[in-house]
PDB file of N, CA and C in Angstrom:
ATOM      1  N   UNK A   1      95.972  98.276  95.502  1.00  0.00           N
ATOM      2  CA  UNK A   1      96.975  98.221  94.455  1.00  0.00           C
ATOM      3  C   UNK A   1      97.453  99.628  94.108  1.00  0.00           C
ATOM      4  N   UNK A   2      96.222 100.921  94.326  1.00  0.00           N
ATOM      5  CA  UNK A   2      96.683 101.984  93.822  1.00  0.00           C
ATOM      6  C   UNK A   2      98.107 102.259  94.749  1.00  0.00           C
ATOM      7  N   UNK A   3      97.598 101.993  95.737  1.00  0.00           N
ATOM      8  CA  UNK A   3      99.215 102.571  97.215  1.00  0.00           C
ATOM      9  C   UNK A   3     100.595 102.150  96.968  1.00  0.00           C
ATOM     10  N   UNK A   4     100.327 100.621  96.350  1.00  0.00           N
ATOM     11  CA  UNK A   4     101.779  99.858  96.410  1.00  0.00           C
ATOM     12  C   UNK A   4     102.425  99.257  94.980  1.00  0.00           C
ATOM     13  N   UNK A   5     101.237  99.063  94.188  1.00  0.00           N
ATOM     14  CA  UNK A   5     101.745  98.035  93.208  1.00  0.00           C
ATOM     15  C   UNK A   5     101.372  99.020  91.868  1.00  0.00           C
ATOM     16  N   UNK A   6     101.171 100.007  91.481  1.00  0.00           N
ATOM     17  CA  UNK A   6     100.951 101.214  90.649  1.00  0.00           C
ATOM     18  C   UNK A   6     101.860 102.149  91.120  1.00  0.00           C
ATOM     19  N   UNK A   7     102.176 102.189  91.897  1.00  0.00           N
ATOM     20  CA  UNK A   7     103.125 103.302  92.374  1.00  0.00           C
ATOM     21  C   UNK A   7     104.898 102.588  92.092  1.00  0.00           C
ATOM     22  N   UNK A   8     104.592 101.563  91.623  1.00  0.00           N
ATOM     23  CA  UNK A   8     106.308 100.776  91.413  1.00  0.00           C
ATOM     24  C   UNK A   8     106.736 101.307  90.092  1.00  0.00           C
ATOM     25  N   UNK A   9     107.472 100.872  89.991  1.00  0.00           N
ATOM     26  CA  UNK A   9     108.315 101.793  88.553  1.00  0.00           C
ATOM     27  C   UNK A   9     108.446 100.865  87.636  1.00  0.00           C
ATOM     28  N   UNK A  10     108.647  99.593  88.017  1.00  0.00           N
ATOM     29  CA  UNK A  10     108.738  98.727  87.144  1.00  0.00           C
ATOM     30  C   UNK A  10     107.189  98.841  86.832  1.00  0.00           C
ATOM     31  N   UNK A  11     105.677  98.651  87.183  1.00  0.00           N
ATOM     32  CA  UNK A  11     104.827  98.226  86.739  1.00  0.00           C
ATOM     33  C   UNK A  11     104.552  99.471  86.153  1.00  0.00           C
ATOM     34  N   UNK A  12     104.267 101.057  86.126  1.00  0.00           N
ATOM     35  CA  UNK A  12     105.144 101.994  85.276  1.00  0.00           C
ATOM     36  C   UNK A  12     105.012 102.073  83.965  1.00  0.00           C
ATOM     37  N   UNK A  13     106.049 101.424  84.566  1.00  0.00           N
ATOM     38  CA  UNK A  13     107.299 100.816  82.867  1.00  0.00           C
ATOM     39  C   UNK A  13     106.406  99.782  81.563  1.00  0.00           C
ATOM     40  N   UNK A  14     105.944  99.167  82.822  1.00  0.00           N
ATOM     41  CA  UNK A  14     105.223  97.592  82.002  1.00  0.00           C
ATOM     42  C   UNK A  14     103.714  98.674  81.287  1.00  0.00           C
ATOM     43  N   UNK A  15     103.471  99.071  82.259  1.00  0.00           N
ATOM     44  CA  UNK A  15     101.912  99.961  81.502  1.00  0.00           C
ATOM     45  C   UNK A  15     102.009 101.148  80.284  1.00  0.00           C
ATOM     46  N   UNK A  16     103.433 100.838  80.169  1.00  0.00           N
ATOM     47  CA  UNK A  16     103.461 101.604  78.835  1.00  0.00           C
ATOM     48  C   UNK A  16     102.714 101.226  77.816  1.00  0.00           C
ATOM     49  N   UNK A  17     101.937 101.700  77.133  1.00  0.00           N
ATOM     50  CA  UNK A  17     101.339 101.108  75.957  1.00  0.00           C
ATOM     51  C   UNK A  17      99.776 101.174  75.998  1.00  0.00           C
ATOM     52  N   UNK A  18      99.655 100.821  77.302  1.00  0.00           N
ATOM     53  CA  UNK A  18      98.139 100.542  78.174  1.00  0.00           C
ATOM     54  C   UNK A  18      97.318 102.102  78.199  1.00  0.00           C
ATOM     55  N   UNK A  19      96.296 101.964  77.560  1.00  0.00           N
ATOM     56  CA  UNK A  19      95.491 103.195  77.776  1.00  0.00           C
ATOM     57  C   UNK A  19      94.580 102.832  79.548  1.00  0.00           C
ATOM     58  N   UNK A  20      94.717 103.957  80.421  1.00  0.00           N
ATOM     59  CA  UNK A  20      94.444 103.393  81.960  1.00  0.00           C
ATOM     60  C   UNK A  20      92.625 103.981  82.040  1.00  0.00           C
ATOM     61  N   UNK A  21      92.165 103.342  82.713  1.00  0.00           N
ATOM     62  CA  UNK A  21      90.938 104.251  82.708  1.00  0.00           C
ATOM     63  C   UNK A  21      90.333 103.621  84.337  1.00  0.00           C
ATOM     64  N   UNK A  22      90.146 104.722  85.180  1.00  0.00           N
ATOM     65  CA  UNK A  22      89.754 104.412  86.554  1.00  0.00           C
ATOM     66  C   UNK A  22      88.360 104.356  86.412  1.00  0.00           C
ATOM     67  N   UNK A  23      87.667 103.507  86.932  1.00  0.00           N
ATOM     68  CA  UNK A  23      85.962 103.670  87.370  1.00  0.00           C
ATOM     69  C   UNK A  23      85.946 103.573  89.529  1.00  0.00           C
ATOM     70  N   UNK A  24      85.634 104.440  89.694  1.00  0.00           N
ATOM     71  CA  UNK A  24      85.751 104.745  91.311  1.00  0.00           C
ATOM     72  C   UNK A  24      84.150 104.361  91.343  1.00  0.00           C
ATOM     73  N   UNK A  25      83.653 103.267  91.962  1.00  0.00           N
ATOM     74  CA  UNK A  25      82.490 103.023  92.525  1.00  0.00           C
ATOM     75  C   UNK A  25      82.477 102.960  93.926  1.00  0.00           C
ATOM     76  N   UNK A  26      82.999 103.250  94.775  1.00  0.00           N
ATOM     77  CA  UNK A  26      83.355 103.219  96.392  1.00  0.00           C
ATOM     78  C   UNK A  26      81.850 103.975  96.673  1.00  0.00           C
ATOM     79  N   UNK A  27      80.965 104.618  96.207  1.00  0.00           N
ATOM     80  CA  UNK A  27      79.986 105.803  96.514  1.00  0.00           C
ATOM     81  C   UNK A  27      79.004 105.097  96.636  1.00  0.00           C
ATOM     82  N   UNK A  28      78.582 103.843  95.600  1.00  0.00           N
ATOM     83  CA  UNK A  28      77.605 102.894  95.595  1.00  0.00           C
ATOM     84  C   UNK A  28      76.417 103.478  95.277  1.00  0.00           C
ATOM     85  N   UNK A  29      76.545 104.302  94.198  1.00  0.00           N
ATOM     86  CA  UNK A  29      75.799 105.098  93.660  1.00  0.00           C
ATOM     87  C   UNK A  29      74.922 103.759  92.617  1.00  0.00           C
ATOM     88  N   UNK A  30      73.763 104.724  92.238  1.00  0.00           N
ATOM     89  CA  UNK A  30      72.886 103.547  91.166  1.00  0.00           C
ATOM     90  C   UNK A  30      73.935 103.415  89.984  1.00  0.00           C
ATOM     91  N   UNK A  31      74.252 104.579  89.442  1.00  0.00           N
ATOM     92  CA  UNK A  31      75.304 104.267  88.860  1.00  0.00           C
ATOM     93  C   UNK A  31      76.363 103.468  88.586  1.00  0.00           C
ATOM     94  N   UNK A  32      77.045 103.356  89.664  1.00  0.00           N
ATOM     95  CA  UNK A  32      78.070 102.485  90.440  1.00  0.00           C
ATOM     96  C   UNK A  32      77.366 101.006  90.329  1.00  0.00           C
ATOM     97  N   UNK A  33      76.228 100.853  90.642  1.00  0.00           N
ATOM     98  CA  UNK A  33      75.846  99.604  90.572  1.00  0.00           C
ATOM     99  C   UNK A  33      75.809  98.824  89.305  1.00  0.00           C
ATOM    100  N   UNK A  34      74.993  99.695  88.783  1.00  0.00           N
ATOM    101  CA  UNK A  34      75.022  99.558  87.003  1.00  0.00           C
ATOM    102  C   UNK A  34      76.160  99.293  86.251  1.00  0.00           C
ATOM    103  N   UNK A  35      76.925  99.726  86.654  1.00  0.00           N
ATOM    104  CA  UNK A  35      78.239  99.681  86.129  1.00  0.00           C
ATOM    105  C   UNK A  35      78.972  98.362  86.326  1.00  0.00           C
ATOM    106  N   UNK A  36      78.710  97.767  87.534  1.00  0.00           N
ATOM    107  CA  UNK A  36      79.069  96.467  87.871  1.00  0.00           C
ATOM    108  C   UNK A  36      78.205  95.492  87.862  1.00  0.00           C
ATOM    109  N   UNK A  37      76.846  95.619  87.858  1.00  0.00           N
ATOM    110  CA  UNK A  37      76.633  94.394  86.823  1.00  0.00           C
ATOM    111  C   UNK A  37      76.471  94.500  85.599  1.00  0.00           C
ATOM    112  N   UNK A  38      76.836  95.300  84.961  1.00  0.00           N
ATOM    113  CA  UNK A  38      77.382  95.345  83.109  1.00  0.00           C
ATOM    114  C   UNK A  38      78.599  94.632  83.005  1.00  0.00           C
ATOM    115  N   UNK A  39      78.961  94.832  83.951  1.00  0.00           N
ATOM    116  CA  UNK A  39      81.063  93.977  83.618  1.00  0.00           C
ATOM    117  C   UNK A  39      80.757  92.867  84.813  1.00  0.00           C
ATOM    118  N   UNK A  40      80.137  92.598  85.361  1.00  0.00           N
ATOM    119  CA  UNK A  40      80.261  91.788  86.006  1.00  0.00           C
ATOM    120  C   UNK A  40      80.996  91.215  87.419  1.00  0.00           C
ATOM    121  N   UNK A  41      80.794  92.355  88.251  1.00  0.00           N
ATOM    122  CA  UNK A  41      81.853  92.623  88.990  1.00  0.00           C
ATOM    123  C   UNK A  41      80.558  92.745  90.469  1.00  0.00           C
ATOM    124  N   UNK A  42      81.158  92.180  91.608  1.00  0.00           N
ATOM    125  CA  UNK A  42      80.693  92.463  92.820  1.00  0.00           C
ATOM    126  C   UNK A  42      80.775  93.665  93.420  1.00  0.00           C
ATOM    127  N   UNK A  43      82.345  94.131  93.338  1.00  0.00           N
ATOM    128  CA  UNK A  43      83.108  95.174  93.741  1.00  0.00           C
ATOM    129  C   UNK A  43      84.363  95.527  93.556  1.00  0.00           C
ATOM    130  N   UNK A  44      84.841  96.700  93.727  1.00  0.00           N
ATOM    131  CA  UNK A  44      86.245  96.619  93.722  1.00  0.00           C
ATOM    132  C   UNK A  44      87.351  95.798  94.823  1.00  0.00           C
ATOM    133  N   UNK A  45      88.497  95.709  94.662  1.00  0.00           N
ATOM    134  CA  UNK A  45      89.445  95.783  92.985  1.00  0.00           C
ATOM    135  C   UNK A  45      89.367  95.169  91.973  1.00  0.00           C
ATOM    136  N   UNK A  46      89.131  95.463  90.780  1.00  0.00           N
ATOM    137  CA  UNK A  46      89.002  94.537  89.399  1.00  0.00           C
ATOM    138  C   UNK A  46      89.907  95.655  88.830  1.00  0.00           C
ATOM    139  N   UNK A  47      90.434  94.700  87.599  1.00  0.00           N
ATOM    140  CA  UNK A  47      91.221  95.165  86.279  1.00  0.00           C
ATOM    141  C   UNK A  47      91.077  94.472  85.132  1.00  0.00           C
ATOM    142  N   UNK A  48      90.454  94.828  84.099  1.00  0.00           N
ATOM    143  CA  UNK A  48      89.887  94.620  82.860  1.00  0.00           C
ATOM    144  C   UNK A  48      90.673  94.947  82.107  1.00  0.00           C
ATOM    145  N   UNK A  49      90.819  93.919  80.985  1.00  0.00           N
ATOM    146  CA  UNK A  49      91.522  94.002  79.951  1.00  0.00           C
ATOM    147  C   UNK A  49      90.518  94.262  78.416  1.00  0.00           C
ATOM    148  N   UNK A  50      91.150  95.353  78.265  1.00  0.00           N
ATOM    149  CA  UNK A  50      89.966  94.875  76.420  1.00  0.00           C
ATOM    150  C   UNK A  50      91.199  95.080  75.020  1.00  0.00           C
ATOM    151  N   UNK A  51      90.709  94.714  74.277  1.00  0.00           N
ATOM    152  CA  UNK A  51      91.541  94.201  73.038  1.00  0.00           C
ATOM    153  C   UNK A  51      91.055  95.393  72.163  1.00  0.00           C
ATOM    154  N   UNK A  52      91.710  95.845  71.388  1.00  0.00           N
ATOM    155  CA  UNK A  52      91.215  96.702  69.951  1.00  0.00           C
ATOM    156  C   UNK A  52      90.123  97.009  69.908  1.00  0.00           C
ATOM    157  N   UNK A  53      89.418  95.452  69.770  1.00  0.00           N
ATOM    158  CA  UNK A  53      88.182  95.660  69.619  1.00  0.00           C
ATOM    159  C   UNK A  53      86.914  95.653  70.353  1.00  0.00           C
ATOM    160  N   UNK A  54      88.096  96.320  71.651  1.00  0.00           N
ATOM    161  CA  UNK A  54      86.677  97.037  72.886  1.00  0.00           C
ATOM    162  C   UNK A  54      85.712  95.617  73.328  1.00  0.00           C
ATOM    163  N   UNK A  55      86.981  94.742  73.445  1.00  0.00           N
ATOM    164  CA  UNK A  55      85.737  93.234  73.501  1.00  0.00           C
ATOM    165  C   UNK A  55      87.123  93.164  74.681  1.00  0.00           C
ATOM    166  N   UNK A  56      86.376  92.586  76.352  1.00  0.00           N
ATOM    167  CA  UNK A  56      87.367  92.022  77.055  1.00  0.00           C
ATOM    168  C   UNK A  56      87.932  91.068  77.326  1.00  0.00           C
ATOM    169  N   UNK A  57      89.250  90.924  77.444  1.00  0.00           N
ATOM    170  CA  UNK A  57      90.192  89.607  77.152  1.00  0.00           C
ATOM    171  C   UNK A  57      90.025  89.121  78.603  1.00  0.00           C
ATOM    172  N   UNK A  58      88.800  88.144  79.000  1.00  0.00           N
ATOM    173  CA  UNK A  58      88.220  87.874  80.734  1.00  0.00           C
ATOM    174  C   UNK A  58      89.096  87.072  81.035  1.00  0.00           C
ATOM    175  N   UNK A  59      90.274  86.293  80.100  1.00  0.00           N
ATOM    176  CA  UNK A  59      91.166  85.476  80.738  1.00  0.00           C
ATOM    177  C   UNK A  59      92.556  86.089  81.554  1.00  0.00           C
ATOM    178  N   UNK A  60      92.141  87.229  81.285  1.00  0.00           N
ATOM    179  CA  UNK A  60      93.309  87.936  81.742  1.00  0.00           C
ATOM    180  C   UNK A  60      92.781  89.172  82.807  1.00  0.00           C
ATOM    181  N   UNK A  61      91.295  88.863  83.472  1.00  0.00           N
ATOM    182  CA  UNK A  61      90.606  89.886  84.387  1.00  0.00           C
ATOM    183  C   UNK A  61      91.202  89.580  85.670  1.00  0.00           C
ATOM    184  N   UNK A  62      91.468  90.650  86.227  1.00  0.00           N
ATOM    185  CA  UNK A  62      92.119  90.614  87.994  1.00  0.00           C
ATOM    186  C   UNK A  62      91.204  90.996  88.753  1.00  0.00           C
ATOM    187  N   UNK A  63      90.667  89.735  90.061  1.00  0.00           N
ATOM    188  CA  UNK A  63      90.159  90.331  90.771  1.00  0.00           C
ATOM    189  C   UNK A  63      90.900  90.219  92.028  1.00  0.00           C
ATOM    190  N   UNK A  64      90.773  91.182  93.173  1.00  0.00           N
ATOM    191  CA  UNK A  64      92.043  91.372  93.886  1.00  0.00           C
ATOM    192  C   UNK A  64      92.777  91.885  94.116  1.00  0.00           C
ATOM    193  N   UNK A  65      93.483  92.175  95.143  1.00  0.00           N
ATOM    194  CA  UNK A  65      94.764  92.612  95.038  1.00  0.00           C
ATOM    195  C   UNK A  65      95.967  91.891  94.681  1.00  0.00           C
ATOM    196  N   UNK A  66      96.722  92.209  93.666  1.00  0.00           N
ATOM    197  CA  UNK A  66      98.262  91.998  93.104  1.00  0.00           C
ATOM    198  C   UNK A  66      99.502  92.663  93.487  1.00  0.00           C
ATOM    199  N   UNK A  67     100.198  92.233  94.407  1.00  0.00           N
ATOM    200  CA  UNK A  67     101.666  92.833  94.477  1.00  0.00           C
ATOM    201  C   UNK A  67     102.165  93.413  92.721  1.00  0.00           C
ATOM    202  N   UNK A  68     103.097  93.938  92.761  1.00  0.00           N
ATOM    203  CA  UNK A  68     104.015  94.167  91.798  1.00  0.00           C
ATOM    204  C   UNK A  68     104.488  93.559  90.675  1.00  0.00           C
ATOM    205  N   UNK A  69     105.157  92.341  91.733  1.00  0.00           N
ATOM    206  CA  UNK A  69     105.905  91.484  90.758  1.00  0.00           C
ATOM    207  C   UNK A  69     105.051  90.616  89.392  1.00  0.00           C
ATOM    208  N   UNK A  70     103.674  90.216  90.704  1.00  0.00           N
ATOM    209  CA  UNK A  70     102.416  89.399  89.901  1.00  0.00           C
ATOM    210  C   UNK A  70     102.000  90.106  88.969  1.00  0.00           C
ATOM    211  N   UNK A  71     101.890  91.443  89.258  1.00  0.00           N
ATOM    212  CA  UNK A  71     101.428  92.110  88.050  1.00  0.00           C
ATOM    213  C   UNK A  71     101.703  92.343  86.945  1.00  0.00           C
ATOM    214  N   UNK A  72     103.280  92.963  86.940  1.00  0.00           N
ATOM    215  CA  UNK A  72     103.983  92.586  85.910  1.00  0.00           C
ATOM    216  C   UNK A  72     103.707  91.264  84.997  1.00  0.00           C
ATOM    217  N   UNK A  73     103.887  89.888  85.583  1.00  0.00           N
ATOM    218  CA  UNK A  73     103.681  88.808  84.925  1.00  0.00           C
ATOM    219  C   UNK A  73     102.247  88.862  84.359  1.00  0.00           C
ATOM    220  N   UNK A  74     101.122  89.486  84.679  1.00  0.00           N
ATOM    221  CA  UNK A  74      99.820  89.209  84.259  1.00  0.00           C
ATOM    222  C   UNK A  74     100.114  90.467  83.043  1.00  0.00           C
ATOM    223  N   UNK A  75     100.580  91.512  83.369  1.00  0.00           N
ATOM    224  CA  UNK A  75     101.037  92.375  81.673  1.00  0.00           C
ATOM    225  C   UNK A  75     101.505  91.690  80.626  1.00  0.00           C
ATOM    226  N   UNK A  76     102.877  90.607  80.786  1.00  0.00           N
ATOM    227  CA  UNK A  76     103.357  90.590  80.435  1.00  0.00           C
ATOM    228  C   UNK A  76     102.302  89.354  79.478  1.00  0.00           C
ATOM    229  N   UNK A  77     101.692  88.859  80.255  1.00  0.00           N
ATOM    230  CA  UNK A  77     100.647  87.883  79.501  1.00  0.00           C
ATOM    231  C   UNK A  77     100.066  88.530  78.549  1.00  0.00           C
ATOM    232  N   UNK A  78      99.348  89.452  79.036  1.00  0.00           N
ATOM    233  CA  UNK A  78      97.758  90.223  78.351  1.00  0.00           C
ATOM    234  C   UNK A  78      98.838  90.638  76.615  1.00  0.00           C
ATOM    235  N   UNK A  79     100.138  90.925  76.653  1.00  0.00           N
ATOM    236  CA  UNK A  79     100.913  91.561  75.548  1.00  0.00           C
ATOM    237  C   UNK A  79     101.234  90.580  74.955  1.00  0.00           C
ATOM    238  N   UNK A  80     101.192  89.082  75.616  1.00  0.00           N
ATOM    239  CA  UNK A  80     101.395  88.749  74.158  1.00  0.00           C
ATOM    240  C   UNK A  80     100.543  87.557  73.512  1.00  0.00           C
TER     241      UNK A  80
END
């Protein structure tokens, strides 16, 4: 997603607002591990949503890769 569907202008546009925060586990460090079973995650790609109150909105978690367009529509969800 970082190559094609982050790099669009429209999605950009849509992440205005969005505080972004990368976690790079590719190293498979203990760390890295830890980190994914705290959130619950096998591996990458995931995208987590959290609300105000640092609590995550899991109906709106991406696992996968998302073109552009999809993505947009899953923003456009999480906003309202």
């Amino acid at each position: 997603m970082e190559a094609y569907t982050f790099t669009d202008p429209k999605v950009k546009q849509a992440l205005a607002g969005f505080v972004l925060l990368r976690a790079d586990v590719t190293k498979d460090s203990d760390d890295d591990k830890d980190l994914l079973t705290k959130l619950n995650l096998i591996g990458p790609p995931a995208i987590l949503f959290f609300g105000a109150d640092n609590q995550e909105i899991t109906a709106h978690r991406v696992i996968g890769y998302q073109n552009a367009e999809t993505f947009i529509k899953t923003l456009q969800r999480v906003k309202s």
